[in-house]
C-alpha atoms as a PDB file:
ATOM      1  CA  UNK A   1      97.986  35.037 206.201  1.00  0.00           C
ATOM      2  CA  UNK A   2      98.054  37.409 203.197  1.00  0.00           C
ATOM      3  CA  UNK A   3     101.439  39.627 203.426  1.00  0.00           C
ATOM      4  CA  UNK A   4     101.277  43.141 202.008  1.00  0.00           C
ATOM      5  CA  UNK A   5     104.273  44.142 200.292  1.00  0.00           C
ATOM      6  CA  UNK A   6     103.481  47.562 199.948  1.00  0.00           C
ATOM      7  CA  UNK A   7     106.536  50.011 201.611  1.00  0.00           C
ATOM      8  CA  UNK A   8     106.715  53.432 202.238  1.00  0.00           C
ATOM      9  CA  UNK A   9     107.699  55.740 199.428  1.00  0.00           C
ATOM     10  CA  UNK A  10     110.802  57.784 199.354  1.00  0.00           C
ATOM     11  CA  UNK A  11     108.631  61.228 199.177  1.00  0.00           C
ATOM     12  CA  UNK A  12     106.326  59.877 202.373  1.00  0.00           C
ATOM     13  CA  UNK A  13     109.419  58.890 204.116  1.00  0.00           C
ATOM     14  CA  UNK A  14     110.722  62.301 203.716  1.00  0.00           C
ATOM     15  CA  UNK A  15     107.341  64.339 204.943  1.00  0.00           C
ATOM     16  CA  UNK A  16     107.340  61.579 208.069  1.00  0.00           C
ATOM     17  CA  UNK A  17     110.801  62.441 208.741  1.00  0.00           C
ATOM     18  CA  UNK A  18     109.837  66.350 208.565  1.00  0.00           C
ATOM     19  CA  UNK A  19     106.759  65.789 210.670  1.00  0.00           C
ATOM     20  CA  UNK A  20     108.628  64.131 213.224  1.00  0.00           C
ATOM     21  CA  UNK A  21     111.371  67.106 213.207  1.00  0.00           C
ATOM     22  CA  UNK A  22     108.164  69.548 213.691  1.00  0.00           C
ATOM     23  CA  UNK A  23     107.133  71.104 216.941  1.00  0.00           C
ATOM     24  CA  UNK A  24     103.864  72.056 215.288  1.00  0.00           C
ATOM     25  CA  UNK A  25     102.823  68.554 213.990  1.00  0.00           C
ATOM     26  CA  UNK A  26     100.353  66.769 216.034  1.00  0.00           C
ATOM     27  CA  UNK A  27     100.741  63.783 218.084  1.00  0.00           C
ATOM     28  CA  UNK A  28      98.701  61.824 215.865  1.00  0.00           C
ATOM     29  CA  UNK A  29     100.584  63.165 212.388  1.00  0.00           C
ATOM     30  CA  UNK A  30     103.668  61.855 214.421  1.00  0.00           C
ATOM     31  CA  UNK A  31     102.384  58.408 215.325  1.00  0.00           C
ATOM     32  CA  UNK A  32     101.499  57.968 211.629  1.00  0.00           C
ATOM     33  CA  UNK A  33     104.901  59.797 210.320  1.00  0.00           C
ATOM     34  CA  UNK A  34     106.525  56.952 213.133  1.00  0.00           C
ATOM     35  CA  UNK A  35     104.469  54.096 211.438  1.00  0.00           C
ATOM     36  CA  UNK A  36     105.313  55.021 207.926  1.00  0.00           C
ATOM     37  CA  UNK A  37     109.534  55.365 208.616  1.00  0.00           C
ATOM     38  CA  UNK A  38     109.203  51.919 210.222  1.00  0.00           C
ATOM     39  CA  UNK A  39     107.606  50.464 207.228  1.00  0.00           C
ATOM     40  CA  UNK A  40     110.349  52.347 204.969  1.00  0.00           C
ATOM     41  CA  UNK A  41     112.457  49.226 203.125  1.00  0.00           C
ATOM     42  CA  UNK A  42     110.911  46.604 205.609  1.00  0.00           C
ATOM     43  CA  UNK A  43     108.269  43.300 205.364  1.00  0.00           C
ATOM     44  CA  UNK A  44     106.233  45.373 208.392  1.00  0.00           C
ATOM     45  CA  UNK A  45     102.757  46.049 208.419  1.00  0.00           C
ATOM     46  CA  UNK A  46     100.190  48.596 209.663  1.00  0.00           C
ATOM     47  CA  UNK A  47      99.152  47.539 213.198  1.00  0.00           C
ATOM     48  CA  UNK A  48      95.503  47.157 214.128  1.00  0.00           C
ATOM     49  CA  UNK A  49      95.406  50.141 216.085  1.00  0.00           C
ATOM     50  CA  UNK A  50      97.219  52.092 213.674  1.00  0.00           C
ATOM     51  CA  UNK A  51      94.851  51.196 210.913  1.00  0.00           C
ATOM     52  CA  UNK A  52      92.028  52.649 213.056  1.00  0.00           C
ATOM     53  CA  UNK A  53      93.449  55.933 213.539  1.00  0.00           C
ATOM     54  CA  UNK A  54      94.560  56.358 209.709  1.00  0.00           C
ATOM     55  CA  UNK A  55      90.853  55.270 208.621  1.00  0.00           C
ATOM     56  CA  UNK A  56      89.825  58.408 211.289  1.00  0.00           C
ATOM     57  CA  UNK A  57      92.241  60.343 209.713  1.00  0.00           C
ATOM     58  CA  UNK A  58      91.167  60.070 206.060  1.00  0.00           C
ATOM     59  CA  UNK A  59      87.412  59.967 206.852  1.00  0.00           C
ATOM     60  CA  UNK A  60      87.608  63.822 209.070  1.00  0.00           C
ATOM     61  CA  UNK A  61      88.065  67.384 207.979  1.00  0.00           C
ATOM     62  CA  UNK A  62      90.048  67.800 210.584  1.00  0.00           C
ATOM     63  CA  UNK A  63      93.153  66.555 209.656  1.00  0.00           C
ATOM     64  CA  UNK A  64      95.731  68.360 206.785  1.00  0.00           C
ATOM     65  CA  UNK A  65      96.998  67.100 203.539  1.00  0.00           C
ATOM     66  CA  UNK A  66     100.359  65.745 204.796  1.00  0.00           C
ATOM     67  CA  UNK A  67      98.092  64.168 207.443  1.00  0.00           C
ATOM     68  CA  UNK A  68      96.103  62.739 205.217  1.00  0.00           C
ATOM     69  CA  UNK A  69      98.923  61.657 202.728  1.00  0.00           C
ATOM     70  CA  UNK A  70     100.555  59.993 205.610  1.00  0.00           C
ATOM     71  CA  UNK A  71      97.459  58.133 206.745  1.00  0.00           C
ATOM     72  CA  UNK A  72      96.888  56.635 203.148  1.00  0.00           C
ATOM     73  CA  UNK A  73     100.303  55.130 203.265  1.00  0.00           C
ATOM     74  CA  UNK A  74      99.982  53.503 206.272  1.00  0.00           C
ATOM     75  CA  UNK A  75      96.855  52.485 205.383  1.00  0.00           C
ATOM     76  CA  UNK A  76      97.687  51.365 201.996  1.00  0.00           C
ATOM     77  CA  UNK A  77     100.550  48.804 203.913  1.00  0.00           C
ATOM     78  CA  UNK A  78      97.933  46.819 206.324  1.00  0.00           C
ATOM     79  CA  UNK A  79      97.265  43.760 206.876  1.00  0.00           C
ATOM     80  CA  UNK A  80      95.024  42.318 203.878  1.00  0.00           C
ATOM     81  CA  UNK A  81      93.353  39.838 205.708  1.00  0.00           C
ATOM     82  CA  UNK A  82      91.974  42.425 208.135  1.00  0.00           C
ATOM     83  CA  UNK A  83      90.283  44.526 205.091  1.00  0.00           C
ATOM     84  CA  UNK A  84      90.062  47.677 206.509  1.00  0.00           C
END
């Protein structure tokens, strides 16, 4: 299996930690702040499911910028082999 070796930056790990500490960040902007942190310095990779709700993220107007920043990183740290 292909390994990505891609880790969090130290700006994304600081707007994850912020959007944790915020009562008005979604539960979604959290999951992906959560999944970015645990990448931070660390061999881990993007889960399945949390590829699939970052590739939502990216593709809707919904979402904001730091949403959207956050999404791309833990996108950017998937799995290879699953080439999402």
């Amino acid at each position: 299996m292909s390994k990505n070796t891609k880790k969090t930056s130290g700006k994304v790990a600081t707007l994850a930690a912020e959007t944790l500490n915020s009562s008005a960040s979604s539960a979604i902007a959290k999951s992906l702040a959560a999944s970015a942190l645990a990448q931070k310095g660390t061999d881990k990779q993007t889960s399945a499911e949390m590829e699939e709700i970052a590739g939502k993220v990216l593709g809707s107007d919904k979402y904001s910028e730091d949403t959207k920043a956050l999404a791309a990183s833990v996108l950017s740290q998937a799995n290879k082999e699953r080439g999402h």
